[in-house]
N, C-alpha and C. Protein backbone atom coordinates (compact mmCIF):
# COMPACT_ATOMS: atom_id res chain seq x y z
N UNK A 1 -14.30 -10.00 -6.52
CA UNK A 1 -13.17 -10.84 -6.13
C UNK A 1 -13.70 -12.24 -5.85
N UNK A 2 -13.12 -13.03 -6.55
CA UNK A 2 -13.43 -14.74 -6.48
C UNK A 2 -13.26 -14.72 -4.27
N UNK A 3 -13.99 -15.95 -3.93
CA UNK A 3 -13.91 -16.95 -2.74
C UNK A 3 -13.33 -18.06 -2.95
N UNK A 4 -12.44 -17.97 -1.66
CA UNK A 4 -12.19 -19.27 -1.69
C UNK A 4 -12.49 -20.41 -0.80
N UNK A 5 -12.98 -21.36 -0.93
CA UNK A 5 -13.30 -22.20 0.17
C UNK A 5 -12.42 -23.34 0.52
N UNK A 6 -11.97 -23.59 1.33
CA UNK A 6 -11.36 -24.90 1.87
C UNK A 6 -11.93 -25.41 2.82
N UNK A 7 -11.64 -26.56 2.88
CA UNK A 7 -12.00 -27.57 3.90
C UNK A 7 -10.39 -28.11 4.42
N UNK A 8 -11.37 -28.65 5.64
CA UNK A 8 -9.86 -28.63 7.08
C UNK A 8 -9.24 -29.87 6.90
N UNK A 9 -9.65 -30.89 5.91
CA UNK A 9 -8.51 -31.71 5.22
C UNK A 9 -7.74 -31.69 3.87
N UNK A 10 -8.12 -30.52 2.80
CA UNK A 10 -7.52 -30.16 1.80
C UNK A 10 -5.87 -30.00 1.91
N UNK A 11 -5.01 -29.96 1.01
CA UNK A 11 -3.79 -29.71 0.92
C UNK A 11 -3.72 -28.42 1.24
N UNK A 12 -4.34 -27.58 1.34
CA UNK A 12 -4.47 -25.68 0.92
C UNK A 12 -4.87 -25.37 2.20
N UNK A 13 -4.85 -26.16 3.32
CA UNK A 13 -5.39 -25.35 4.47
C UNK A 13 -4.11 -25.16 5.13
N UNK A 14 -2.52 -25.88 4.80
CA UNK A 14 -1.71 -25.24 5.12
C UNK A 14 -1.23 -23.95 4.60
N UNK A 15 -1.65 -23.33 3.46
CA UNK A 15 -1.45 -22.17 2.96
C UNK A 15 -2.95 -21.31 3.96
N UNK A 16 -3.75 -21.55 4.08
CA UNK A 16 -4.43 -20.94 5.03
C UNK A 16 -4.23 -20.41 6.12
N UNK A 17 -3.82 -21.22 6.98
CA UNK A 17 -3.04 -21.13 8.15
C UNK A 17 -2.17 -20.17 8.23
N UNK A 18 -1.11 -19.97 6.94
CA UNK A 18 -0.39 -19.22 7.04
C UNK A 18 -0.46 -17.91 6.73
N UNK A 19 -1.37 -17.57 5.72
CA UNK A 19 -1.99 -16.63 5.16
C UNK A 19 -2.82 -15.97 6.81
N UNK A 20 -3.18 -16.55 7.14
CA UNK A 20 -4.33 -15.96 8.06
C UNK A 20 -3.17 -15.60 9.26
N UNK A 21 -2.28 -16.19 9.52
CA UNK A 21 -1.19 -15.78 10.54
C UNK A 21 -0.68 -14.72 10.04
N UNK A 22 -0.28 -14.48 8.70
CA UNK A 22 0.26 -13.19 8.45
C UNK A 22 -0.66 -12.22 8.59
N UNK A 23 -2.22 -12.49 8.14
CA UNK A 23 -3.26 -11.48 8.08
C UNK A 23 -3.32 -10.50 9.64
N UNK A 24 -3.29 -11.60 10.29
CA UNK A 24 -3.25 -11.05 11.81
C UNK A 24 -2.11 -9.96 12.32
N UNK A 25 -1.19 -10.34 11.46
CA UNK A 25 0.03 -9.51 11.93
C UNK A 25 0.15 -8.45 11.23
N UNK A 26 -0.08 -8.24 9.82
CA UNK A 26 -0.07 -7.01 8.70
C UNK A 26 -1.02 -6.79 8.92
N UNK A 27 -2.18 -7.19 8.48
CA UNK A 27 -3.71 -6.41 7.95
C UNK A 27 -3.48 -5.21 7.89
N UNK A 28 -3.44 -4.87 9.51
CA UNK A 28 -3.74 -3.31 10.00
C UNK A 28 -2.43 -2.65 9.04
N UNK A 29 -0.95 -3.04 9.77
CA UNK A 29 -0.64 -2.13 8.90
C UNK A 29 -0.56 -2.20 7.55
N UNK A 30 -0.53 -2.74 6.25
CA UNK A 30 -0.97 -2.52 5.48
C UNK A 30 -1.87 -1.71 5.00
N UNK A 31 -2.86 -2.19 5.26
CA UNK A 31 -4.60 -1.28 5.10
C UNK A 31 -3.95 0.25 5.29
N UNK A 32 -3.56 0.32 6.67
CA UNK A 32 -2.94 2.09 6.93
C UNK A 32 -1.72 2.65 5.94
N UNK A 33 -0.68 1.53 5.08
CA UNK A 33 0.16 1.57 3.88
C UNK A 33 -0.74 2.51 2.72
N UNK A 34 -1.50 1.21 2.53
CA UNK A 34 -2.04 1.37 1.31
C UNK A 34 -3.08 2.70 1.20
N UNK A 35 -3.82 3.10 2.56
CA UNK A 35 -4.84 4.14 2.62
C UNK A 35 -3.85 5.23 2.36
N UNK A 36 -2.28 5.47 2.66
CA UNK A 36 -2.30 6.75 2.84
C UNK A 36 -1.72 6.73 1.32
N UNK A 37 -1.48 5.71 0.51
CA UNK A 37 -0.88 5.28 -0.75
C UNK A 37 -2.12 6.14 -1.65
N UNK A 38 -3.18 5.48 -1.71
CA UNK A 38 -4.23 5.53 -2.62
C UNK A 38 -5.30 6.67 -1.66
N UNK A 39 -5.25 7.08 -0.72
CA UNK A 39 -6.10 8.45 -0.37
C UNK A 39 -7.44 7.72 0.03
N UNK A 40 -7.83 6.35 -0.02
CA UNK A 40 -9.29 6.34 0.22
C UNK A 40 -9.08 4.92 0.87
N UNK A 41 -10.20 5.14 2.08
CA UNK A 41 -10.08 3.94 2.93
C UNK A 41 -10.47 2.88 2.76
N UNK A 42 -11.79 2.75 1.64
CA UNK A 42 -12.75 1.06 1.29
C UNK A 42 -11.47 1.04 -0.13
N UNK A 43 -10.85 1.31 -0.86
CA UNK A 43 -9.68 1.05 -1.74
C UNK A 43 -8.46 0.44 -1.13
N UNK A 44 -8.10 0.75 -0.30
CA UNK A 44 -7.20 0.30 0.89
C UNK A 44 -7.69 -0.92 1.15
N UNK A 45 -8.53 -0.85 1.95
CA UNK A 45 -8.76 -2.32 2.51
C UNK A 45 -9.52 -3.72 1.03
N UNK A 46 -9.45 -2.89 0.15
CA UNK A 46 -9.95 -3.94 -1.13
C UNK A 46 -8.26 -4.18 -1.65
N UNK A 47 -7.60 -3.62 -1.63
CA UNK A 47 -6.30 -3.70 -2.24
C UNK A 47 -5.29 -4.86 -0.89
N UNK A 48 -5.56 -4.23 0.04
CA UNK A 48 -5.27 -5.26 1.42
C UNK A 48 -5.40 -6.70 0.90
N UNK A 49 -6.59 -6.68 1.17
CA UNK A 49 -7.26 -7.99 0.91
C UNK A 49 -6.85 -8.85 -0.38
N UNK A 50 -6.55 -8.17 -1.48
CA UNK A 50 -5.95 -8.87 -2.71
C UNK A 50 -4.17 -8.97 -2.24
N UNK A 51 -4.02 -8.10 -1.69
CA UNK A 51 -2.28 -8.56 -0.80
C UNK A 51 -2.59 -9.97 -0.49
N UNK A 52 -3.59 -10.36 0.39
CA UNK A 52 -3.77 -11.55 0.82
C UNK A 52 -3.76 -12.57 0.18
N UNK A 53 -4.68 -12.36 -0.86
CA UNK A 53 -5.25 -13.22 -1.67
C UNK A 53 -4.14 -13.97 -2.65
N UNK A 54 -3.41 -12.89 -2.80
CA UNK A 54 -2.23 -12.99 -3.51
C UNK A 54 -1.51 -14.67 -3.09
N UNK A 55 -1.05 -13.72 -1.37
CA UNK A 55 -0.25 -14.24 -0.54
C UNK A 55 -0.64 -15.93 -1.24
N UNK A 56 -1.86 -16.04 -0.71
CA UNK A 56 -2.48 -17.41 -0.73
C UNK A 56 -1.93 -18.14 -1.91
N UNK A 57 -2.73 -17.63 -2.80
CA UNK A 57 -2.02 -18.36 -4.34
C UNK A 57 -0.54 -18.26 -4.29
N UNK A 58 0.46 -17.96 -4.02
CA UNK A 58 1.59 -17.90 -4.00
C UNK A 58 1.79 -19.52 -3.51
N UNK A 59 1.25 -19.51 -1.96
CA UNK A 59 1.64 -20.47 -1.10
C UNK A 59 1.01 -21.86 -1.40
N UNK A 60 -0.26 -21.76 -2.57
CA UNK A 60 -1.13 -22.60 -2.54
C UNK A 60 0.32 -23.43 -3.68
N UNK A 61 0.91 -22.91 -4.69
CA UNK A 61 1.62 -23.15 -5.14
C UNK A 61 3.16 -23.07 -5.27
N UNK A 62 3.65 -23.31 -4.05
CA UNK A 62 4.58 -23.44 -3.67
C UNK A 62 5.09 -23.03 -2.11
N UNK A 63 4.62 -24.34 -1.41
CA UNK A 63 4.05 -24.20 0.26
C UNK A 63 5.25 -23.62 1.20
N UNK A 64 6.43 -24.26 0.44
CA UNK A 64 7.52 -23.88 1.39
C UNK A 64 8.20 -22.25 1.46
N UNK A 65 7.72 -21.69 0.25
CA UNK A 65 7.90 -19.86 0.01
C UNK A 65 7.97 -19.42 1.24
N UNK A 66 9.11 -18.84 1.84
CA UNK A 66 8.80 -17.96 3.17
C UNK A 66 7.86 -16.70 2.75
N UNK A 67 7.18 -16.23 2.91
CA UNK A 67 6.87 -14.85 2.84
C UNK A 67 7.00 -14.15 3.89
N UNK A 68 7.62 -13.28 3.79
CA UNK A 68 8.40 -12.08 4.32
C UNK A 68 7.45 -10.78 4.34
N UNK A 69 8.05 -9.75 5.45
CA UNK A 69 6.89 -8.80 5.34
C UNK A 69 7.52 -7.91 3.90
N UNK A 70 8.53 -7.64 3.37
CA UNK A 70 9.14 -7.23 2.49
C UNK A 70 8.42 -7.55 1.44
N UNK A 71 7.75 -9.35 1.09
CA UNK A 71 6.90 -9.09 0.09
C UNK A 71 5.64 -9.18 0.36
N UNK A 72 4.76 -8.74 1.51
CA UNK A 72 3.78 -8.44 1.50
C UNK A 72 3.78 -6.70 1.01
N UNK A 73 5.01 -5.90 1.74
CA UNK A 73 4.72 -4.75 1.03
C UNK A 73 5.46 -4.38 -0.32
N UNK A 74 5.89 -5.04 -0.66
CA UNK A 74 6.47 -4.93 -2.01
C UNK A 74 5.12 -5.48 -2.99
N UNK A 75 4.46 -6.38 -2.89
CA UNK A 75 3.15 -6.48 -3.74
C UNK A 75 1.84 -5.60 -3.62
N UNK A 76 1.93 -4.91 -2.00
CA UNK A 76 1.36 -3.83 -2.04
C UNK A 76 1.56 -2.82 -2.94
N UNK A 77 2.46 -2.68 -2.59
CA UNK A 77 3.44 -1.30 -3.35
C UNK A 77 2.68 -1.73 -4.93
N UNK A 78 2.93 -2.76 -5.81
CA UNK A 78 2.58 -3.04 -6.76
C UNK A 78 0.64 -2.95 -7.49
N UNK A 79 0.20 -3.50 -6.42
CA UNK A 79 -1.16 -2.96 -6.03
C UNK A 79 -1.91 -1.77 -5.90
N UNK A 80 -1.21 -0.92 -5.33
CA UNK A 80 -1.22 0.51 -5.32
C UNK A 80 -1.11 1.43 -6.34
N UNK A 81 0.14 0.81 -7.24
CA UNK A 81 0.71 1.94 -8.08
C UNK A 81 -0.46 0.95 -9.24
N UNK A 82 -0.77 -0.18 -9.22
CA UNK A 82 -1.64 -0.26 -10.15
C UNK A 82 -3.10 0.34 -10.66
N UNK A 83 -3.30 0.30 -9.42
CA UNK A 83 -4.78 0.86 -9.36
C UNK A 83 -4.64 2.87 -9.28
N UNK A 84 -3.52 2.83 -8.83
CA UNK A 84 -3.35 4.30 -9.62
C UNK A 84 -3.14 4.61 -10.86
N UNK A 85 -2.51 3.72 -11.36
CA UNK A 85 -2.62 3.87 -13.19
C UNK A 85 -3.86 4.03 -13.58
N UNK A 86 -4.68 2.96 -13.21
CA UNK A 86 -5.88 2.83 -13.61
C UNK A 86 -6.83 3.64 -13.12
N UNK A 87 -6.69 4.77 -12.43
CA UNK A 87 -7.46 5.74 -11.89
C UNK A 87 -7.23 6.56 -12.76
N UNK A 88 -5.92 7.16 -13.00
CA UNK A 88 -5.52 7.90 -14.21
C UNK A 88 -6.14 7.82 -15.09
N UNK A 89 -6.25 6.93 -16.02
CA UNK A 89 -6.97 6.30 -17.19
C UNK A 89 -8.61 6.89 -16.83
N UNK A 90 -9.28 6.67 -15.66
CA UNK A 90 -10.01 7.05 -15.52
C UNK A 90 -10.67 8.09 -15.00
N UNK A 91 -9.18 8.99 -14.76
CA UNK A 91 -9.68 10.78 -14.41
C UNK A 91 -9.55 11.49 -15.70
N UNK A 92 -9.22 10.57 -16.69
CA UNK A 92 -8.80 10.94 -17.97
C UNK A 92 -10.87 11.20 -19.09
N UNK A 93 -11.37 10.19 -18.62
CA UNK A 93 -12.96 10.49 -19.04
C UNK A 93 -14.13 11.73 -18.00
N UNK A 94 -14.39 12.37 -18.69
CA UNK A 94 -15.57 13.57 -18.54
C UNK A 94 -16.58 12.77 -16.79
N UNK A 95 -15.76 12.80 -15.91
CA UNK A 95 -16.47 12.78 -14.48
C UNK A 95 -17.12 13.75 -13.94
N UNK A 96 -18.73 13.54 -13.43
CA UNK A 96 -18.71 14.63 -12.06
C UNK A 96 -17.58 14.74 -11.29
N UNK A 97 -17.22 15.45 -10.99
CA UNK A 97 -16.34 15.99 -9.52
C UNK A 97 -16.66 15.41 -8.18
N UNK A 98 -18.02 15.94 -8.22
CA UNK A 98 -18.69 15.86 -7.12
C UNK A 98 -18.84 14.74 -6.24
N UNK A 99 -18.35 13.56 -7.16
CA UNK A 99 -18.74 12.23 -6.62
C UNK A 99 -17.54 11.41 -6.45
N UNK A 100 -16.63 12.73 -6.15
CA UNK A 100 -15.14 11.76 -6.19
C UNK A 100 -15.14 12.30 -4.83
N UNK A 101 -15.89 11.74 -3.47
CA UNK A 101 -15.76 11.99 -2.02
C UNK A 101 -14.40 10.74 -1.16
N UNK A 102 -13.78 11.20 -0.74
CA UNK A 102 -12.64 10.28 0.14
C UNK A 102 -13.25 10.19 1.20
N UNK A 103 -13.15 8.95 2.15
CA UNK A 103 -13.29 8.75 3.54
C UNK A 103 -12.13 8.84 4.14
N UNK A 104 -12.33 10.17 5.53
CA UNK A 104 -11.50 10.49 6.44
C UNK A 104 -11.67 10.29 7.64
N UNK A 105 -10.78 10.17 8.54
CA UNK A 105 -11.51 9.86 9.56
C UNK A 105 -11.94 11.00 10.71
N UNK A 106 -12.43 11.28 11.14
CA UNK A 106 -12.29 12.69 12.06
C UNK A 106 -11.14 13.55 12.39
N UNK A 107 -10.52 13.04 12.61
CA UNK A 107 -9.20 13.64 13.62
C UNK A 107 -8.39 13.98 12.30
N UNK A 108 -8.26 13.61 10.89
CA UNK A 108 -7.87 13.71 9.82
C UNK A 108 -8.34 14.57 9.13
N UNK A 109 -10.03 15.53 9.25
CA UNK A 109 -10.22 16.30 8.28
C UNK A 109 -9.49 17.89 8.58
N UNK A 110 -8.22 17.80 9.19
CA UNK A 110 -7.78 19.34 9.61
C UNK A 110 -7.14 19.51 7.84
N UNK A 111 -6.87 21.24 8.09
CA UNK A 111 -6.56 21.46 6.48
C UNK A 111 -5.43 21.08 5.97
N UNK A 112 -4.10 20.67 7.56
CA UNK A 112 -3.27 20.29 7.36
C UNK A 112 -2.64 19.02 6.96
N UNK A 113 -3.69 18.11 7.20
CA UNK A 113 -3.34 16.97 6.78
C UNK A 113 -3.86 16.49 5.50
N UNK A 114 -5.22 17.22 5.23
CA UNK A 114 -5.56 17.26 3.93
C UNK A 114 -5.16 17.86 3.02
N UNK A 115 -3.91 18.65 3.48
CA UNK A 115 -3.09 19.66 2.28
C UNK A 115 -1.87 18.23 2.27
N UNK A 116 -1.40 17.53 3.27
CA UNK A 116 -0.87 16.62 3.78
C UNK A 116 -0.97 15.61 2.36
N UNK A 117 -2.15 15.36 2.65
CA UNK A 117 -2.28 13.82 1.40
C UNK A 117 -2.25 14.82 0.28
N UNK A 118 -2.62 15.46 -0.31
CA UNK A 118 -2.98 16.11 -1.81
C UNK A 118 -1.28 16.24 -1.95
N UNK A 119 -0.36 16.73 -1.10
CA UNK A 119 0.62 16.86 -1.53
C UNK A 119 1.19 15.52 -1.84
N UNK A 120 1.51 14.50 -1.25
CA UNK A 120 1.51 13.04 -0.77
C UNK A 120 0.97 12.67 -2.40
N UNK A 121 -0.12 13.08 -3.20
CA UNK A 121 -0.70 12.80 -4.01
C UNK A 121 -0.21 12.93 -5.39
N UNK A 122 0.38 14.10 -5.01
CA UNK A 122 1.63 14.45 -6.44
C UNK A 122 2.95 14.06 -6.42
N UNK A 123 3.11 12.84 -5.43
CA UNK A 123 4.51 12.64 -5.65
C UNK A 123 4.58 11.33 -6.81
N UNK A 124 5.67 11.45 -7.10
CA UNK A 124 5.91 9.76 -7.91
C UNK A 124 5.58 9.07 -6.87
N UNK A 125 5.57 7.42 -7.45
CA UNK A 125 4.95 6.36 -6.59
C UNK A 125 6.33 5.94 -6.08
N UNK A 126 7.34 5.53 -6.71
CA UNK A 126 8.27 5.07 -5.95
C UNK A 126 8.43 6.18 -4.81
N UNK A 127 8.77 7.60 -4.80
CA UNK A 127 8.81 8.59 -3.79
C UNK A 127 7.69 7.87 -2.70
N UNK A 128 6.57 8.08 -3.17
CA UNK A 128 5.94 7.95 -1.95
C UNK A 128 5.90 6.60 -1.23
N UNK A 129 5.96 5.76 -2.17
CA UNK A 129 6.41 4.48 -1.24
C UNK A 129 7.39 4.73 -0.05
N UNK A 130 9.01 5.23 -0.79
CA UNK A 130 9.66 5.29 0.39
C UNK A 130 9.47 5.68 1.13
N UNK A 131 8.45 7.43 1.07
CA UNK A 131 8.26 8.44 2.49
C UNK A 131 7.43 7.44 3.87
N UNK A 132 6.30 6.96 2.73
CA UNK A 132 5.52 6.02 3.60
C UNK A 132 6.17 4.88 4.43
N UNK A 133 6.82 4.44 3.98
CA UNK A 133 7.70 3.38 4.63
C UNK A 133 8.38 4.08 5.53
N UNK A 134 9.41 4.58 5.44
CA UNK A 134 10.47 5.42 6.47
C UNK A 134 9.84 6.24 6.93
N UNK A 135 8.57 7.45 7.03
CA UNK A 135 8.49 8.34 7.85
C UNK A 135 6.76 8.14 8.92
N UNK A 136 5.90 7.09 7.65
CA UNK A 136 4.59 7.17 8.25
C UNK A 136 4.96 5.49 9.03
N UNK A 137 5.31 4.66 8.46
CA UNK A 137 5.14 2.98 9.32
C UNK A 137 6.72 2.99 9.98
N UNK A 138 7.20 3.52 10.00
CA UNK A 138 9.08 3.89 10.91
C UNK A 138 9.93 2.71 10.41
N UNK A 139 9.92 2.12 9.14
CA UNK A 139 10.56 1.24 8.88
C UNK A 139 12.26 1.93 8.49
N UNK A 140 13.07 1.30 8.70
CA UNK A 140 14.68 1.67 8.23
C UNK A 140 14.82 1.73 6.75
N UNK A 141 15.87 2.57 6.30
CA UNK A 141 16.28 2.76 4.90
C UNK A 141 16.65 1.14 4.36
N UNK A 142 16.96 0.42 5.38
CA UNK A 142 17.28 -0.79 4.90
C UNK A 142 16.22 -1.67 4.71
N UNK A 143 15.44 -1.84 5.54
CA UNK A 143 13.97 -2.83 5.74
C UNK A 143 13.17 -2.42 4.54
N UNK A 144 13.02 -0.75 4.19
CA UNK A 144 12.18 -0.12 3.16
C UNK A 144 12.67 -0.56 1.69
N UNK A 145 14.22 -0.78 1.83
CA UNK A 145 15.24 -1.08 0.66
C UNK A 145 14.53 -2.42 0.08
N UNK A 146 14.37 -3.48 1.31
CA UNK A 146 14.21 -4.37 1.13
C UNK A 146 12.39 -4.92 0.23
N UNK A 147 12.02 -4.16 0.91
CA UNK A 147 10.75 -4.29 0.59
C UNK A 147 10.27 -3.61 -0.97
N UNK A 148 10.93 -3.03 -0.96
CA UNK A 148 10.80 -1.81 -2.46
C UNK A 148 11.50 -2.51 -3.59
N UNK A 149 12.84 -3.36 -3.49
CA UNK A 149 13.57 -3.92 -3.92
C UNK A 149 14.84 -3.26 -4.79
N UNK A 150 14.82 -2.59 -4.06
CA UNK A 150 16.15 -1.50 -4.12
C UNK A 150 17.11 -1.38 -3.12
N UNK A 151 18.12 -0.19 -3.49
CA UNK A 151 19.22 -0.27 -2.42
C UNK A 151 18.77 0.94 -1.50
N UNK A 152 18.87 1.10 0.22
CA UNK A 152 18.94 1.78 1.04
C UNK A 152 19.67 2.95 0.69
N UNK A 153 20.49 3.15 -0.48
CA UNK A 153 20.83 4.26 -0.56
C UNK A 153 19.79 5.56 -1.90
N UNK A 154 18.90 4.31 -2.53
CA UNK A 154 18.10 4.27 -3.25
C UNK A 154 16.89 5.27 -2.58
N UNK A 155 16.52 4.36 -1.66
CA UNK A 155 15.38 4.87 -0.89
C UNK A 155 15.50 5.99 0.24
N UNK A 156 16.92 6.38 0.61
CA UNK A 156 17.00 7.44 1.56
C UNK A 156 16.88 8.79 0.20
N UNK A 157 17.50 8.33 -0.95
CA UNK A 157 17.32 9.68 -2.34
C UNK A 157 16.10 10.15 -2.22
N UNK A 158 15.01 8.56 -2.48
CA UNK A 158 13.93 9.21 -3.33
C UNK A 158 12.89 9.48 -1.69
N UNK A 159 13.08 9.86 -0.12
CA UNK A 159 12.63 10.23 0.45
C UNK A 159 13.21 11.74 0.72
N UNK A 160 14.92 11.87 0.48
CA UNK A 160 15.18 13.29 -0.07
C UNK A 160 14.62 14.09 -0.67
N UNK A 161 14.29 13.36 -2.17
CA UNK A 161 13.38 14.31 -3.24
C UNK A 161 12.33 14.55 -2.94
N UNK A 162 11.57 13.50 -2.71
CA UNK A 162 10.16 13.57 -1.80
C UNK A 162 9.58 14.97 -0.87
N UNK A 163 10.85 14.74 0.30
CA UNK A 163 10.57 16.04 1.02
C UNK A 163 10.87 16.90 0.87
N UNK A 164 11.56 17.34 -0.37
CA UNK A 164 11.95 18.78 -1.07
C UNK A 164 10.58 19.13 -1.91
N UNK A 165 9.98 17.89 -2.67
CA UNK A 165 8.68 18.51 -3.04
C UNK A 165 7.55 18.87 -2.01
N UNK A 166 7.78 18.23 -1.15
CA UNK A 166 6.69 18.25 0.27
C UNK A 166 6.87 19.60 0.60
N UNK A 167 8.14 20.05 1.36
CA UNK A 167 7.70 21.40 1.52
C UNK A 167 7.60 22.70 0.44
N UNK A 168 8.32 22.15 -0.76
CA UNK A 168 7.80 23.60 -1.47
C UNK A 168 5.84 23.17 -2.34
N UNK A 169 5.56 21.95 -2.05
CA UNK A 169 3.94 22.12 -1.95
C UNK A 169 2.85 22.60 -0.83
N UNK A 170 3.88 22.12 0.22
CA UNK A 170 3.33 22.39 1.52
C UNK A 170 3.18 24.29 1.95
N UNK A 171 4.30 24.74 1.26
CA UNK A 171 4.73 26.35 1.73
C UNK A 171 3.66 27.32 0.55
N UNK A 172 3.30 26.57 -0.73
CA UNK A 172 2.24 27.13 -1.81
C UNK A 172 0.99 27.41 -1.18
C-alpha cells in the first residue's frame, strides 16, 4: 500500500484532519465489521485501513464531500466482498490446507462461535452484510439500509434469509 506524506501547510492536510477524525471514531468498529466479514483479523485491519485511504482520496478531491458513516461502511462492504472474490479465485488453485490458519482471539476459540463464523461464511455477502450490521454492530434496518444502499425493507429480508440459513447450519 502506497504512503502518504503531507506537510502541515499543503492543501491535503484538510483532508487529513478529517480522515484522521473519522479514523478515531470508526477504526475500531470497522476493523470488528470487516473481521467478522472476512474471518481473519491482519485482513480486517489491511482492508480498514484502505477504508481510510480511500476516505482520503475522496476528500483530497473534493474537500467539501460529507462523509458519512454509511459510506465508510458501504465501501467497506465493497472491500470485503472484493477481497472475497479474490480469495475464491484463489481457493480455486491446488493449496496446502494447512497454512490457511485464522487469528482468534481467546474467548472466540469455543466450537460455538467457530461453528458461528464458518456458518457466517456460507452466507451471500449482501446477507451477511445485513446480519452484521443489524445483529453484530446494533445498527437499525434503516441506518443498515442506508449504508448498504438499499431499502430497510431490503435489509430486514436478506437478515430473514440469513437466519433461516444460520440455524438450519447451525442445527447440522
Amino acid at each position: 500500500m502506497e504512503e502518504v506524506y503531507l506537510t502541515a501547510g499543503s492543501s491535503e492536510s484538510g483532508a487529513q484532519v478529517r480522515v484522521e477524525s473519522l479514523a478515531r471514531e470508526y477504526q475500531t468498529k470497522l476493523a470488528r465489521y470487516l473481521r467478522r466479514m472476512v474471518g481473519d483479523s491482519e485482513t480486517a485491519l489491511d482492508l480498514t485501513q484502505d477504508v481510510f485511504l480511500a476516505a482520503f482520496r475522496t476528500l483530497q478531491n473534493d474537500p467539501a464531500r460529507p462523509l458519512t458513516a454509511g459510506w465508510l461502511y458501504k465501501t467497506a462492504t465493497n472491500s470485503a466482498i472484493s477481497f472475497l472474490r479474490r480469495k475464491k479465485i484463489v481457493r480455486m488453485l491446488p493449496l496446502d490446507r494447512d497454512h490457511d490458519v485464522r487469528s482468534w482471539r481467546i474467548d472466540e476459540q469455543s466450537t460455538i462461535s467457530l461453528d458461528l463464523q464458518a456458518a457466517l461464511d456460507r452466507l451471500p455477502a449482501d446477507q451477511s452484510s445485513a446480519v452484521l450490521l443489524t445483529s453484530y454492530a446494533g445498527y437499525s434496518s434503516q441506518e443498515a439500509a442506508a449504508m448498504l444502499g438499499t431499502s430497510a425493507d431490503a435489509v430486514r429480508q436478506r437478515v430473514c434469509r440469513a437466519m433461516k440459513t444460520l440455524r438450519t447450519v447451525m442445527t447440522e
